[in-house]
Protein backbone atom coordinates (compact mmCIF):
# COMPACT_ATOMS: atom_id res chain seq x y z
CA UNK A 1 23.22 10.02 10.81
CA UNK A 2 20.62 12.50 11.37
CA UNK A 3 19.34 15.26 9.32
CA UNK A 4 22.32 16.03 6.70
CA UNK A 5 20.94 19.13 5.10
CA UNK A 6 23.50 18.26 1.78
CA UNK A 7 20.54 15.79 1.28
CA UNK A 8 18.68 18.80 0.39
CA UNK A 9 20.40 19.66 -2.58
CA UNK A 10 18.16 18.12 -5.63
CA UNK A 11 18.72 16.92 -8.46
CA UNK A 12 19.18 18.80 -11.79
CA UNK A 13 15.30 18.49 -13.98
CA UNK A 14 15.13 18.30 -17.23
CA UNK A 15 14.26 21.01 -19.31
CA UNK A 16 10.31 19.50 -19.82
CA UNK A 17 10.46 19.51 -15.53
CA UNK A 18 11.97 23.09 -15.53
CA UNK A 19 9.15 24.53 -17.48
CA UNK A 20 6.55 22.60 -15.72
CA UNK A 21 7.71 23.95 -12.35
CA UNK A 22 8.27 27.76 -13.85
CA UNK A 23 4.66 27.67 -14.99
CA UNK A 24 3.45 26.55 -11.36
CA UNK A 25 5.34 28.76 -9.43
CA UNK A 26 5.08 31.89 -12.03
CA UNK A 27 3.51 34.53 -9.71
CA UNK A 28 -0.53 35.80 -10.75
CA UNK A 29 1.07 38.97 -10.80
CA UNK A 30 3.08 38.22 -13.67
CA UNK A 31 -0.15 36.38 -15.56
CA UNK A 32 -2.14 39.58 -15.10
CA UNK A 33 0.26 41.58 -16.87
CA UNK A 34 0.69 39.23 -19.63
CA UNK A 35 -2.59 39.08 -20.18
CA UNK A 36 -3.71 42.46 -20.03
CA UNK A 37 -0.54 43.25 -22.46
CA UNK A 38 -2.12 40.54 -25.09
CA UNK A 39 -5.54 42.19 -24.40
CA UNK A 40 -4.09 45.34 -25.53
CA UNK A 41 -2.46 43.90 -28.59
CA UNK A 42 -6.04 42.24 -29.57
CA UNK A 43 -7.56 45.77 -29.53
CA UNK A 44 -5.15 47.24 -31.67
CA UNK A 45 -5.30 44.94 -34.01
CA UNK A 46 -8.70 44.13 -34.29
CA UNK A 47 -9.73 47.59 -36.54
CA UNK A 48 -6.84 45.74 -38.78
CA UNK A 49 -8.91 42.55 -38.89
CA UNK A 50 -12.45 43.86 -39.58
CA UNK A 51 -11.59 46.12 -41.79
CA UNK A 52 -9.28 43.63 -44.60
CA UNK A 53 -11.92 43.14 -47.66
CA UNK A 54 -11.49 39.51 -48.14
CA UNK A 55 -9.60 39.90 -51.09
CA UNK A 56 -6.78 41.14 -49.41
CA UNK A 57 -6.65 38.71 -46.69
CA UNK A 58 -3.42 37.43 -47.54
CA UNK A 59 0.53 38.27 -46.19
CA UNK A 60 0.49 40.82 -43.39
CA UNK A 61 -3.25 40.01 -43.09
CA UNK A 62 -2.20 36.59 -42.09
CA UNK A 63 0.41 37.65 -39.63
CA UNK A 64 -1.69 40.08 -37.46
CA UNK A 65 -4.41 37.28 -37.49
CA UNK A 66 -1.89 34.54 -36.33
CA UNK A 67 -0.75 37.40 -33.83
CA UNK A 68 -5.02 38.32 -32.64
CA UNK A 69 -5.00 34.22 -31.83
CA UNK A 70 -2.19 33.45 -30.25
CA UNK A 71 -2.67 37.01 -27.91
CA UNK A 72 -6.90 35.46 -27.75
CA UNK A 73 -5.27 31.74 -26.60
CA UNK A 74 -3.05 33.30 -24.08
CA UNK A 75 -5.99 35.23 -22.68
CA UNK A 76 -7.96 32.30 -22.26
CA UNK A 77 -5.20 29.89 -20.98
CA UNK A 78 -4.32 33.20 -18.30
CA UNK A 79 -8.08 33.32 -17.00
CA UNK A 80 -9.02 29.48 -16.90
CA UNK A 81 -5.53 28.12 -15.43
CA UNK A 82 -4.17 30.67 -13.65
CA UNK A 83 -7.15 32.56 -12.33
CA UNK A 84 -9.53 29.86 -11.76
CA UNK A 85 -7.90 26.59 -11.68
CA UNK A 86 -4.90 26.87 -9.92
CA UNK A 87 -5.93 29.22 -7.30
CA UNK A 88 -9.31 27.07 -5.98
CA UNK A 89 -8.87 23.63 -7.99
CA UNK A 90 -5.76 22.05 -8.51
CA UNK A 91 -1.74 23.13 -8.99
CA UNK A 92 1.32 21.21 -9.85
CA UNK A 93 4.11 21.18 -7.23
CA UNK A 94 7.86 19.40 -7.18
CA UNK A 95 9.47 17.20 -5.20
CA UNK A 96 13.10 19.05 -4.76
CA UNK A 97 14.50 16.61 -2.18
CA UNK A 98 14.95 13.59 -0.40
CA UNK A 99 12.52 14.30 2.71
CA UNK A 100 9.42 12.29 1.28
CA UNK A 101 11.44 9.18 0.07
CA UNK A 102 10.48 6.55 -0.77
CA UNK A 103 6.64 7.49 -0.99
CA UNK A 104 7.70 10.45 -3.44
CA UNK A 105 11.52 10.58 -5.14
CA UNK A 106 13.55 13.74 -5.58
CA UNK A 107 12.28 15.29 -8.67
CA UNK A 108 8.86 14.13 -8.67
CA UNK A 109 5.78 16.09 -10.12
CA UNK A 110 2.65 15.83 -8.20
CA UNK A 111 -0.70 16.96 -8.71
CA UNK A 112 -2.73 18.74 -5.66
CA UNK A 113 -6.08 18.94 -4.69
CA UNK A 114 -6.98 22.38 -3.27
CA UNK A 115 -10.71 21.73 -2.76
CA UNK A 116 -9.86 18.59 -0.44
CA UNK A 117 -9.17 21.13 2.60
CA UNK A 118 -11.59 23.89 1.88
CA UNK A 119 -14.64 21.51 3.48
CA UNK A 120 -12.64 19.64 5.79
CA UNK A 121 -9.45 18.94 8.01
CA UNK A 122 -6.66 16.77 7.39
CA UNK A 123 -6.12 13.95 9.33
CA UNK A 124 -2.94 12.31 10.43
CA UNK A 125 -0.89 10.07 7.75
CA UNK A 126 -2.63 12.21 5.35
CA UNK A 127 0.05 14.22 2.55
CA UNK A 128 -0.11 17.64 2.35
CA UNK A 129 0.81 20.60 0.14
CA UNK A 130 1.59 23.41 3.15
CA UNK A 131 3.20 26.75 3.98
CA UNK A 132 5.76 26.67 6.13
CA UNK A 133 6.37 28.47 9.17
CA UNK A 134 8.97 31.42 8.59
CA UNK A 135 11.57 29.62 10.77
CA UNK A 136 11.74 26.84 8.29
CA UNK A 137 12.71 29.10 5.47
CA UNK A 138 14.99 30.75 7.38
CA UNK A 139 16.93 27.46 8.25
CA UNK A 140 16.28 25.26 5.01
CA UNK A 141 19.20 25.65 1.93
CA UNK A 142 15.89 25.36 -0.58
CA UNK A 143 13.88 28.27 0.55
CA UNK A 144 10.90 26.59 -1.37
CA UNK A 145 7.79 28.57 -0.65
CA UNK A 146 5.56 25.26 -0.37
CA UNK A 147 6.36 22.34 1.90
CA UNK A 148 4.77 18.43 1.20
CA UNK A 149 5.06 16.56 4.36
CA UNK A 150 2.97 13.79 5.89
CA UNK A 151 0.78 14.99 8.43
CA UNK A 152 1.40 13.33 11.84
CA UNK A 153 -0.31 15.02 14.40
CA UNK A 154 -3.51 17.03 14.31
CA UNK A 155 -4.76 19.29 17.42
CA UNK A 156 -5.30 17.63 20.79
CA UNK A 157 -3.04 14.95 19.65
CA UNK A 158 0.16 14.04 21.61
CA UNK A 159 2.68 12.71 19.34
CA UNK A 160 5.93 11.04 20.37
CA UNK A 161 9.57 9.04 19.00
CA UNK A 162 10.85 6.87 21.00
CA UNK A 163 13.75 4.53 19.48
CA UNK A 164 12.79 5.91 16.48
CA UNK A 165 9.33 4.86 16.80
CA UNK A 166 6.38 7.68 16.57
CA UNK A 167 3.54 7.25 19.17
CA UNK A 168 -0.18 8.68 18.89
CA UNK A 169 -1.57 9.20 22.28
CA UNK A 170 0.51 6.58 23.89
CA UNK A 171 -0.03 4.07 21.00
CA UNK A 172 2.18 2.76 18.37
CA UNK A 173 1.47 4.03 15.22
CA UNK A 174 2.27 1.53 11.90
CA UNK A 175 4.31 3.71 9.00
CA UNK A 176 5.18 1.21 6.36
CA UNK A 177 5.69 4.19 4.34
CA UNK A 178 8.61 5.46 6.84
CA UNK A 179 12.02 4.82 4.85
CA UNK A 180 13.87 2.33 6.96
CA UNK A 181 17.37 2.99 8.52
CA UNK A 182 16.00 5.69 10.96
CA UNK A 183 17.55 7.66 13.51
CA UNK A 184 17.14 6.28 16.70
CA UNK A 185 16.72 9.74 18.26
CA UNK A 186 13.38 10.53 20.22
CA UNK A 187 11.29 13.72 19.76
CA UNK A 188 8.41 15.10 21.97
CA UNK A 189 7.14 18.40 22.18
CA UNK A 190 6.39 20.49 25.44
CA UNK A 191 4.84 22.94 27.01
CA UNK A 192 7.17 25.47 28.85
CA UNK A 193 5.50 28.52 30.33
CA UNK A 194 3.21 28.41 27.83
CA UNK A 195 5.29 27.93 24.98
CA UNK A 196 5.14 24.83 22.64
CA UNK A 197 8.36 23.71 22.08
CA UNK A 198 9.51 20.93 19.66
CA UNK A 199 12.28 18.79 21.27
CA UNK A 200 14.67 16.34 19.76
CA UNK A 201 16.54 14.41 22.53
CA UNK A 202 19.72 12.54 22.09
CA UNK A 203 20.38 9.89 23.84
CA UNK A 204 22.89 11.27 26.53
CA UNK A 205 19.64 13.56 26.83
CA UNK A 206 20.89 16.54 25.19
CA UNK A 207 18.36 18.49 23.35
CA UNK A 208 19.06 19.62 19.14
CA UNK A 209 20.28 22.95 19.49
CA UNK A 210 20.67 23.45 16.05
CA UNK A 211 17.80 25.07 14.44
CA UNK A 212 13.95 26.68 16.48
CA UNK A 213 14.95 25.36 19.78
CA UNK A 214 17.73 28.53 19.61
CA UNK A 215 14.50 30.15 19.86
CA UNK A 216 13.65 28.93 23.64
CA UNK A 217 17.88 28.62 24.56
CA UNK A 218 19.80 32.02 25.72
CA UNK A 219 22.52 29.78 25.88
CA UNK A 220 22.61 27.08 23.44
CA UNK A 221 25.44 25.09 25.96
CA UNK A 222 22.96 25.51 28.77
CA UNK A 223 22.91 21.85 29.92
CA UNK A 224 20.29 22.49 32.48
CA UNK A 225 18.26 24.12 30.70
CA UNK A 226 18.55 21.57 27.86
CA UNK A 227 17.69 18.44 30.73
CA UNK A 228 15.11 20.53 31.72
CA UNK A 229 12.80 21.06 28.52
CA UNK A 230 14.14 17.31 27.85
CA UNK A 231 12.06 16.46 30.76
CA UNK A 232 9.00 18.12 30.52
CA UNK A 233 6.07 15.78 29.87
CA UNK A 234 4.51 15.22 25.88
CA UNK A 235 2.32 17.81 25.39
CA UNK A 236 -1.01 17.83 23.45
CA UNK A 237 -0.72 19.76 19.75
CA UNK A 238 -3.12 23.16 20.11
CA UNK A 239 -6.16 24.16 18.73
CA UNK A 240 -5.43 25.00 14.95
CA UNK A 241 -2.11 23.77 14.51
CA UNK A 242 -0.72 20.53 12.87
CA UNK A 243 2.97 18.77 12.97
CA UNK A 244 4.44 17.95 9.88
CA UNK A 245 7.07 15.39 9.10
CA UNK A 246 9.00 13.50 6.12
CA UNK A 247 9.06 9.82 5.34
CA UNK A 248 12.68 9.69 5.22
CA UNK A 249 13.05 11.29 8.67
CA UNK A 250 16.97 11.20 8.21
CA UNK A 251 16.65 13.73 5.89
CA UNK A 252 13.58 15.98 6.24
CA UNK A 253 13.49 19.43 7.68
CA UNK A 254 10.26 19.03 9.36
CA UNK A 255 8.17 20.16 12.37
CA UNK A 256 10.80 18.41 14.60
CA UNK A 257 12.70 21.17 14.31
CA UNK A 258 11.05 24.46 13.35
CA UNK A 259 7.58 23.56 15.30
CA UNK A 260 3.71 23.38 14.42
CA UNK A 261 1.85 24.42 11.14
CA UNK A 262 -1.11 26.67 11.24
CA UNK A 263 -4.49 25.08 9.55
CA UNK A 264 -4.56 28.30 7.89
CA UNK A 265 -1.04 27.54 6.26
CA UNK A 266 -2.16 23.96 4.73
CA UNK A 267 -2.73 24.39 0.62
CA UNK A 268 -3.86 20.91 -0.63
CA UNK A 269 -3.66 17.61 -0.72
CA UNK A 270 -1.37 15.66 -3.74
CA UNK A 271 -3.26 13.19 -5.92
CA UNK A 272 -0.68 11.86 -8.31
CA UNK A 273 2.35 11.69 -9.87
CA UNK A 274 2.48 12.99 -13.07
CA UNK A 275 6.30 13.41 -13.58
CA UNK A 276 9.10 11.68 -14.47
CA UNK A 277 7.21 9.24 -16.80
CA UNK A 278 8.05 6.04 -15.32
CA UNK A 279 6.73 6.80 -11.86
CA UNK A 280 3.10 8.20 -13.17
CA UNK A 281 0.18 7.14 -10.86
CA UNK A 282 -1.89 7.52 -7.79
CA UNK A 283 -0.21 8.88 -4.47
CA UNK A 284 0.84 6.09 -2.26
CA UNK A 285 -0.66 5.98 0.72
């Protein structure tokens, strides 16, 4: 088997999970209005406030106060967590699918680092919170707007499968963390005119046809044109770019089929797991 996108399809959170991931993924857009609508409402009520002898502090009087600090929390929580900490500290994401297995499980909550990338690069086997190329969105069932993939390659960095089995520059690279079971299929990408192309090669030495590669095929039967990019020589990743791929390569919509991630794209870098319960801890390596 090899990439069954049905293994996409996660499984259903709890309600706790649910609200977690609403709150993460609840656009700044949205916070600004609420809290400029509880702003308003603690204007209008404070004349109300000052201006209650103490005597009469007492029914209705306790009701608009209750209302002045629950609108003065929300203002508070809106500025420090959503304006602040989220955007240049640290953000919760979810695991929606099998890709990352068994580092991180479907359903997973992680914690992310977003200062870990502001001062310096990834490197490869590092985890990390990214933006995926438009291609990806286009061709994954989830349409998630973040991705979490391990980073493999980073620029000037030839990376190869063979017999299921990535290279670095020509070396063997050790992934305990790589879920076992594993295609056999090998992957390369190349250079054609100028144009980096990721290539997954079967082993009667067809080439996947199914998702970016349409990009580079005017004829997805072309079987010349699929031996030819199929034997094209590894090619170095670019200047700025980084290839992305899931532990459990089986299932994972990854840079082996929609291509290279742009340094620019990359978010943060997980932590922990804070969600479900019973799998609470530091990220694995």
């Amino acid at each position: 088997m090899f990439f069954d996108p049905s293994l996409f399809l996660a499984q259903q959170p709890s309600k706790v999970m649910e609200t977690v991931d609403w709150l993460a993924r609840t656009p700044l857009s949205h916070i600004l209005l609420l809290v400029a609508v509880c702003t308003v409402i603690r204007m209008a009520v404070f004349p109300k406030l000052m201006g209650t002898p103490q005597h009469q502090r007492y029914g209705g009087f306790r009701v608009v106060k209750f209302l002045n600090e629950f609108c003065d929390a929300i203002v508070y929580a809106g500025v420090i967590v959503f304006l602040l900490i989220r955007p240049f500290a640290v953000q919760t994401f979810n695991i929606p699918s099998q890709s990352m297995e068994t580092t991180l499980m479907t359903g997973d909550f992680i914690v992310a680092n977003k200062f870990t990338y502001r001062g310096s690069d990834p490197v490869a086997g590092d985890i990390v919170v990214f933006r995926p190329p438009v291609r990806a969105l286009r061709q994954s069932p989830t349409k998630l707007q973040d991705y979490v993939k391990r980073c493999v390659g980073t620029p000037g960095q030839v990376i190869e499968i063979r017999s299921g089995n990535l290279y670095r520059n020509g070396k063997l690279v050790d992934e305990p963390y790589v879920k076992l079971g594993q295609s056999r299929v090998d992957f390369k990408l190349v250079n054609d005119k100028g144009r980096i192309i990721p290539c997954v090669i079967f082993p009667d030495g067809g080439i996947n046809t199914q998702m970016s590669v349409n990009e580079y095929l005017e004829d997805p039967n072309d079987l010349a044109r699929q031996a030819y990019l199929a034997k094209l020589p590894a090619t170095p990743i670019p200047a700025g770019l980084y290839l992305m791929m899931g532990d459990n390569r089986n299932a994972s919509d990854d840079g082996r089929f929609w291509g290279l991630v742009p340094r620019r794209s990359i978010i943060a870098k997980p932590i922990f797991v804070f969600m479900p319960f019973s799998r609470i801890g530091t990220m694995p390596r």
